[in-house]
C-alpha atoms as a PDB file:
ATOM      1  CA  UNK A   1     140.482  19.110 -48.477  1.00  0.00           C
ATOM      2  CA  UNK A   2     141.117  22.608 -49.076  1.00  0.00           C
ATOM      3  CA  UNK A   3     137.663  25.148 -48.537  1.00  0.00           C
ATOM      4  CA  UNK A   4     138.063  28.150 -50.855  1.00  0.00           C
ATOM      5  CA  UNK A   5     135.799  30.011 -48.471  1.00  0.00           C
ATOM      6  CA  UNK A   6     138.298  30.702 -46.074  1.00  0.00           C
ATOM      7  CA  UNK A   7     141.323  31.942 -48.132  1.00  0.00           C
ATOM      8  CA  UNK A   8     138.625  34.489 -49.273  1.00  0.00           C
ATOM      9  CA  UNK A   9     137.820  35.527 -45.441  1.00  0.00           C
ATOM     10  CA  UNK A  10     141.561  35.726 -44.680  1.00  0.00           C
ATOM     11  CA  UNK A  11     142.255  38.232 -47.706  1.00  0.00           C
ATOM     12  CA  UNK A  12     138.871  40.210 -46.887  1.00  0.00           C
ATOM     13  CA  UNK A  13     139.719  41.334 -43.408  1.00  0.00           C
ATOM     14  CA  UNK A  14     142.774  42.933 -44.504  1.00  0.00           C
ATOM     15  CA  UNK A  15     141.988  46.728 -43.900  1.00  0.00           C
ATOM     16  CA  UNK A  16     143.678  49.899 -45.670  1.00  0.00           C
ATOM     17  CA  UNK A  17     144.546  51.907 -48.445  1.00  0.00           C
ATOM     18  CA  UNK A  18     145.305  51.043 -52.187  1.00  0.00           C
ATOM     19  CA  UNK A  19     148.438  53.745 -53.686  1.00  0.00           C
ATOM     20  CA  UNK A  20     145.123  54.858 -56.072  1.00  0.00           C
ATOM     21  CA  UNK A  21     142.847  55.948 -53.173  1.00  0.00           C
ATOM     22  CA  UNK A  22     146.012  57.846 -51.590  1.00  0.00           C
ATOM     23  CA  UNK A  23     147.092  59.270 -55.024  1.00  0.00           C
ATOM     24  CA  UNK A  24     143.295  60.769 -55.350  1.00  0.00           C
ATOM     25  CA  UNK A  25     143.414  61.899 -51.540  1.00  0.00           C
ATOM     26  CA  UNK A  26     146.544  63.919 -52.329  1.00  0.00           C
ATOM     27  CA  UNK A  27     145.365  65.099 -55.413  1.00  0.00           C
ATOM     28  CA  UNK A  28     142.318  66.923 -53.885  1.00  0.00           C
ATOM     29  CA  UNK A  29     144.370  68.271 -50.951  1.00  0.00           C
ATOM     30  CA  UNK A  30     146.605  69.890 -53.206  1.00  0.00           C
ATOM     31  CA  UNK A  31     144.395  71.373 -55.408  1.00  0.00           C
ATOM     32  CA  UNK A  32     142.439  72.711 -52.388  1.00  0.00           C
ATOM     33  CA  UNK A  33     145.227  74.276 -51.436  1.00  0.00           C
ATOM     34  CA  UNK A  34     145.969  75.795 -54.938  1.00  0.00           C
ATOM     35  CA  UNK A  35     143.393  77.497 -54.428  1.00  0.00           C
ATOM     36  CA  UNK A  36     142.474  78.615 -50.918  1.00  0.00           C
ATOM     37  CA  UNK A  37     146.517  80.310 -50.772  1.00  0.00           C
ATOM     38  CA  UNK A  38     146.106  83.053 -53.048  1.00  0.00           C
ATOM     39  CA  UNK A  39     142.732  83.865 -51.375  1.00  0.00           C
ATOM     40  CA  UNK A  40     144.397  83.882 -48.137  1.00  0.00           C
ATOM     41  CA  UNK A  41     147.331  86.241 -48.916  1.00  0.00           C
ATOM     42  CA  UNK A  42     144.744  89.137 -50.089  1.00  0.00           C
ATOM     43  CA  UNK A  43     142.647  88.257 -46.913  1.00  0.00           C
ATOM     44  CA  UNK A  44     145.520  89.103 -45.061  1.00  0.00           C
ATOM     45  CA  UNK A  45     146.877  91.737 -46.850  1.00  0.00           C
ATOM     46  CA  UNK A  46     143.428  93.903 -46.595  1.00  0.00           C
ATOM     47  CA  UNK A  47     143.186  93.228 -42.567  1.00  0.00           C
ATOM     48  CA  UNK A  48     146.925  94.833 -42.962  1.00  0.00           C
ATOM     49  CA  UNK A  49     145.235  97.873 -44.575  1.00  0.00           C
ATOM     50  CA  UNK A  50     142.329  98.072 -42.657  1.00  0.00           C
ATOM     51  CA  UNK A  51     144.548  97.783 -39.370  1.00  0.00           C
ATOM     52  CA  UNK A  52     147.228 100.747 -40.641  1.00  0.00           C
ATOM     53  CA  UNK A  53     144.013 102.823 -41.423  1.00  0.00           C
ATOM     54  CA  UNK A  54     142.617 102.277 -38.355  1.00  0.00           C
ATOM     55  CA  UNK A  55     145.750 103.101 -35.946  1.00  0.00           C
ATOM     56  CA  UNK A  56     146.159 106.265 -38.379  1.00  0.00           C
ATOM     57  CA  UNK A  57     142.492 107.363 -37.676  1.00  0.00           C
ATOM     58  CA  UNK A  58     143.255 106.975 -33.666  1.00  0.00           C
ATOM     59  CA  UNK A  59     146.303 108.970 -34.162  1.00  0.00           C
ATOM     60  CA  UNK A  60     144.436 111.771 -35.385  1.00  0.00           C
ATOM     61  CA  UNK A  61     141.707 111.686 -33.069  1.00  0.00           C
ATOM     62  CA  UNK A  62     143.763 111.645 -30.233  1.00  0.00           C
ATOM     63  CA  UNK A  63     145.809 114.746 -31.420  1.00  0.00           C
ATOM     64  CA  UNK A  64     143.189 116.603 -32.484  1.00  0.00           C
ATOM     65  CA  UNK A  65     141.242 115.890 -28.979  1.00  0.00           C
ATOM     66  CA  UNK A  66     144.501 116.471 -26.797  1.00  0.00           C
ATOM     67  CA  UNK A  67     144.996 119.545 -28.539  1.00  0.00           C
ATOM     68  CA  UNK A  68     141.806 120.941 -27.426  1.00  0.00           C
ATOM     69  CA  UNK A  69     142.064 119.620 -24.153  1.00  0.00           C
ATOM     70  CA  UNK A  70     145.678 120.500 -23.483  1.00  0.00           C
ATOM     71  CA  UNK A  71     145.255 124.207 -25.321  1.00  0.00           C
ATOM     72  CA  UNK A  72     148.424 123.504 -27.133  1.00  0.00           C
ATOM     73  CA  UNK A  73     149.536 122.122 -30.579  1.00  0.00           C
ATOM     74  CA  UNK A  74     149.979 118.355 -31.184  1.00  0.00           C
ATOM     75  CA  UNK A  75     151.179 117.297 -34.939  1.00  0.00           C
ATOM     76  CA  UNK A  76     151.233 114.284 -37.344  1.00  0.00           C
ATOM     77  CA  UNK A  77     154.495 113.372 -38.809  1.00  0.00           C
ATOM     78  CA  UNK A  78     154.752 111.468 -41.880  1.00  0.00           C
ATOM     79  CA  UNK A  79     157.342 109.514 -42.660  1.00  0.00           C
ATOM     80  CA  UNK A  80     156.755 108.524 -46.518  1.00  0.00           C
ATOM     81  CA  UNK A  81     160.231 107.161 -47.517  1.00  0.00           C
ATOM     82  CA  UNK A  82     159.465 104.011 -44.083  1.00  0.00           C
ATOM     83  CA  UNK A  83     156.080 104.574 -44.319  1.00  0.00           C
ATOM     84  CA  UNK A  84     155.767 105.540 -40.658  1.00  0.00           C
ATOM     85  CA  UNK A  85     153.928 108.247 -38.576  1.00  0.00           C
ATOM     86  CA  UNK A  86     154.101 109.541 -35.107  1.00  0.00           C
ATOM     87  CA  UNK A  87     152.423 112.561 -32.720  1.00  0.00           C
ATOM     88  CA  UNK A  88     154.322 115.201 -31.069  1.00  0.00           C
ATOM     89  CA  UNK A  89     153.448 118.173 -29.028  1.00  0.00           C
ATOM     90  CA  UNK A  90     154.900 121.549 -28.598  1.00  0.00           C
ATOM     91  CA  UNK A  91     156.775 122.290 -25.593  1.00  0.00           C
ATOM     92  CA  UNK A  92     158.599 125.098 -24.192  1.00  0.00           C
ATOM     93  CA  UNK A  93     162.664 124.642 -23.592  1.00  0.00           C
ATOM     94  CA  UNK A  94     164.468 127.807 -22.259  1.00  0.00           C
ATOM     95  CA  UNK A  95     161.726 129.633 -23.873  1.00  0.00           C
ATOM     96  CA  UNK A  96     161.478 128.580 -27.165  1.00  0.00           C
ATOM     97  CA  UNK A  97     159.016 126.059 -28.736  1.00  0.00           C
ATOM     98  CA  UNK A  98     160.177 122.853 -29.562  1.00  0.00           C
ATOM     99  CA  UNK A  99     158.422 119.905 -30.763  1.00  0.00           C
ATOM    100  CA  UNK A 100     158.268 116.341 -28.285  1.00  0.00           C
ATOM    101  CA  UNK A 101     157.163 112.963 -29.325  1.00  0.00           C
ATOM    102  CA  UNK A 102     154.649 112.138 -26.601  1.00  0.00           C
ATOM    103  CA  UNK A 103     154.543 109.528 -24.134  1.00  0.00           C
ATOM    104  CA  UNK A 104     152.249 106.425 -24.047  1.00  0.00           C
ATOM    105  CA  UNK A 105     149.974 103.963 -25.942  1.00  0.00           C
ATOM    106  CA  UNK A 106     150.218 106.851 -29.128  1.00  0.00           C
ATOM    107  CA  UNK A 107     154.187 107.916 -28.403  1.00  0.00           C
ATOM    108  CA  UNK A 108     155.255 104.941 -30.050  1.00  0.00           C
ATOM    109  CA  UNK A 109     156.308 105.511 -33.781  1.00  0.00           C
ATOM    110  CA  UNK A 110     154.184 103.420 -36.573  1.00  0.00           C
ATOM    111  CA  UNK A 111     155.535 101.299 -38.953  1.00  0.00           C
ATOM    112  CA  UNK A 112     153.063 100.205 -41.850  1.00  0.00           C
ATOM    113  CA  UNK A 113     154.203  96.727 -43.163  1.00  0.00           C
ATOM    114  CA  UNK A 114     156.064  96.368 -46.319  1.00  0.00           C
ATOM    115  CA  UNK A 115     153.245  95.616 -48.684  1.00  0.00           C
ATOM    116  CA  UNK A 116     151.586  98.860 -47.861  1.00  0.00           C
ATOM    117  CA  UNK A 117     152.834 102.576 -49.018  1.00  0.00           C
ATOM    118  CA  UNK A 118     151.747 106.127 -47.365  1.00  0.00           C
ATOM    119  CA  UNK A 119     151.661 109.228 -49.272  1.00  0.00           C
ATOM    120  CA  UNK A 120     150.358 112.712 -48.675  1.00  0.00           C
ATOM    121  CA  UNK A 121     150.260 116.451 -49.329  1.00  0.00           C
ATOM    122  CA  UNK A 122     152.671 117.094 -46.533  1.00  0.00           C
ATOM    123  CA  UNK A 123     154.937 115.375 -44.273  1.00  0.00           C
ATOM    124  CA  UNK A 124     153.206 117.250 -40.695  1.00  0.00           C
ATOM    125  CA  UNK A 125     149.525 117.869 -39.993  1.00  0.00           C
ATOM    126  CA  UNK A 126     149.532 120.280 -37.546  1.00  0.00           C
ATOM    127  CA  UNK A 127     146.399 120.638 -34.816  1.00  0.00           C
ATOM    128  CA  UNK A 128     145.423 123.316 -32.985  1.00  0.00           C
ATOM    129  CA  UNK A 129     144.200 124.331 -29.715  1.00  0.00           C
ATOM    130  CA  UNK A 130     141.118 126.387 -30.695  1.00  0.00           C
ATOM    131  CA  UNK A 131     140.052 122.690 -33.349  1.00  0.00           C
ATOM    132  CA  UNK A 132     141.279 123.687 -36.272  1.00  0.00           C
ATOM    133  CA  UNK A 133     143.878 122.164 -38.043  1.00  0.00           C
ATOM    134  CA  UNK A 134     146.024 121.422 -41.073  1.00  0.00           C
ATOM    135  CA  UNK A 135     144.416 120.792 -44.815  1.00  0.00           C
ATOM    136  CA  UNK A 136     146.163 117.355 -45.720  1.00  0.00           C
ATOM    137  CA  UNK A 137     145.254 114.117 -47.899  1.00  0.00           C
ATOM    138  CA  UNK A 138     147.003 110.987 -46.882  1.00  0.00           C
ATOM    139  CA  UNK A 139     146.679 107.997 -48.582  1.00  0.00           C
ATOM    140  CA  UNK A 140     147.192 104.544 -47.334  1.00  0.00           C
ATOM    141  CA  UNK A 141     147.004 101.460 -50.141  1.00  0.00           C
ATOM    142  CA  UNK A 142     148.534  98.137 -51.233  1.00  0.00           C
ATOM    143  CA  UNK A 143     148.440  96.944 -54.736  1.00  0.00           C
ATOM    144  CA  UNK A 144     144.762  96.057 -54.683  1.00  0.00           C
ATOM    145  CA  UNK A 145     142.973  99.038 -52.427  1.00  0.00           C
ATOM    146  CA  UNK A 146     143.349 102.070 -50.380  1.00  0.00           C
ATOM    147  CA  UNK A 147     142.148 104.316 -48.301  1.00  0.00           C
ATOM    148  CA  UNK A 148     142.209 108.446 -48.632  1.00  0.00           C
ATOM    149  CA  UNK A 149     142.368 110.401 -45.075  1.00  0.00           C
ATOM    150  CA  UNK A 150     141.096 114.318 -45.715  1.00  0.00           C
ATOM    151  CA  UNK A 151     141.133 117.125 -43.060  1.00  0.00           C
ATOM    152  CA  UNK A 152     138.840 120.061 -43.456  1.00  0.00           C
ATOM    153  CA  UNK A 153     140.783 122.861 -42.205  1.00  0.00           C
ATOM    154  CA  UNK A 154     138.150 124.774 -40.114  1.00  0.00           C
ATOM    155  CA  UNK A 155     136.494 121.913 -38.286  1.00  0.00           C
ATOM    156  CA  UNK A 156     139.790 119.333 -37.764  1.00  0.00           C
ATOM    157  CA  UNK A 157     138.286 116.730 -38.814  1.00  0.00           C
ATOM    158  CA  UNK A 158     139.126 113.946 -41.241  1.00  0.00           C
ATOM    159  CA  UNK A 159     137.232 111.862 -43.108  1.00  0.00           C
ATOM    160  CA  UNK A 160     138.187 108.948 -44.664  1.00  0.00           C
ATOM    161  CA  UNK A 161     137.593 107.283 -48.673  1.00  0.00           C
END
């Protein structure tokens, strides 16, 4: 005698996944992911900005402050065509100024990454010893945003849009 009961049992413990359930599972994932990437991507590309504005601001604080402490002249350079920028310092060389990229955590040269684009008045902001410095706009932006650097010319300072 054959009991119907237990063909039922045996086909009941099987465990798993139909192809439907997968095919659903899949389907969600990607359309998560539809739409999380695009958000990501401007995420990241405004930390980009926010990070080349930042190192920009410390570069002209620290040549503004080391050209009141050192009594000498310290400069921006712009590069606009690589969108890059260093500091450099005047220094004397068999009696005649000449300008020095300085040494250190701000000697290194700064490269903005690809998606993001400098511009300004004038390729060199100069500072000077007694705090003044340089009238200059530089602007910093991607596609989506930017940021506007301003000097005033009597105080040295900049402020940023």
């Amino acid at each position: 005698m054959l009991q119907i009961g237990n063909r039922r049992t045996k086909f009941q413990n099987k465990t798993g996944f139909t192809f439907l359930e997968l095919v659903f599972v899949v389907l969600i994932m990607s359309v998560l992911t539809g739409i999380s990437v695009p958000l990501f991507r401007k995420t990241y590309s405004n930390m980009q900005l926010v990070q080349s504005c930042s190192d920009l601001s410390g570069a002209l604080n620290f040549a503004r402050q080391n050209a009141i402490l050192n009594r000498n002249e310290y400069r921006l350079v712009l590069n606009t065509d690589d969108s890059s920028f260093w500091i450099e310092y005047k220094a004397l060389e068999a009696d005649k100024p000449v300008f020095k990229k300085i040494e250190g955590k701000f000697g290194k040269i700064y490269y903005l990454p690809k998606n993001l684009k400098i511009t300004a008045d004038k390729n060199i902001l100069t500072f000077y010893p007694n705090g003044r410095s340089d009238i200059i706009t530089i602007v910093i932006t991607n596609n989506l945003k930017s940021y506007t650097f301003s000097t005033e010319g009597t105080a040295g300072y900049a402020k940023i849009r």
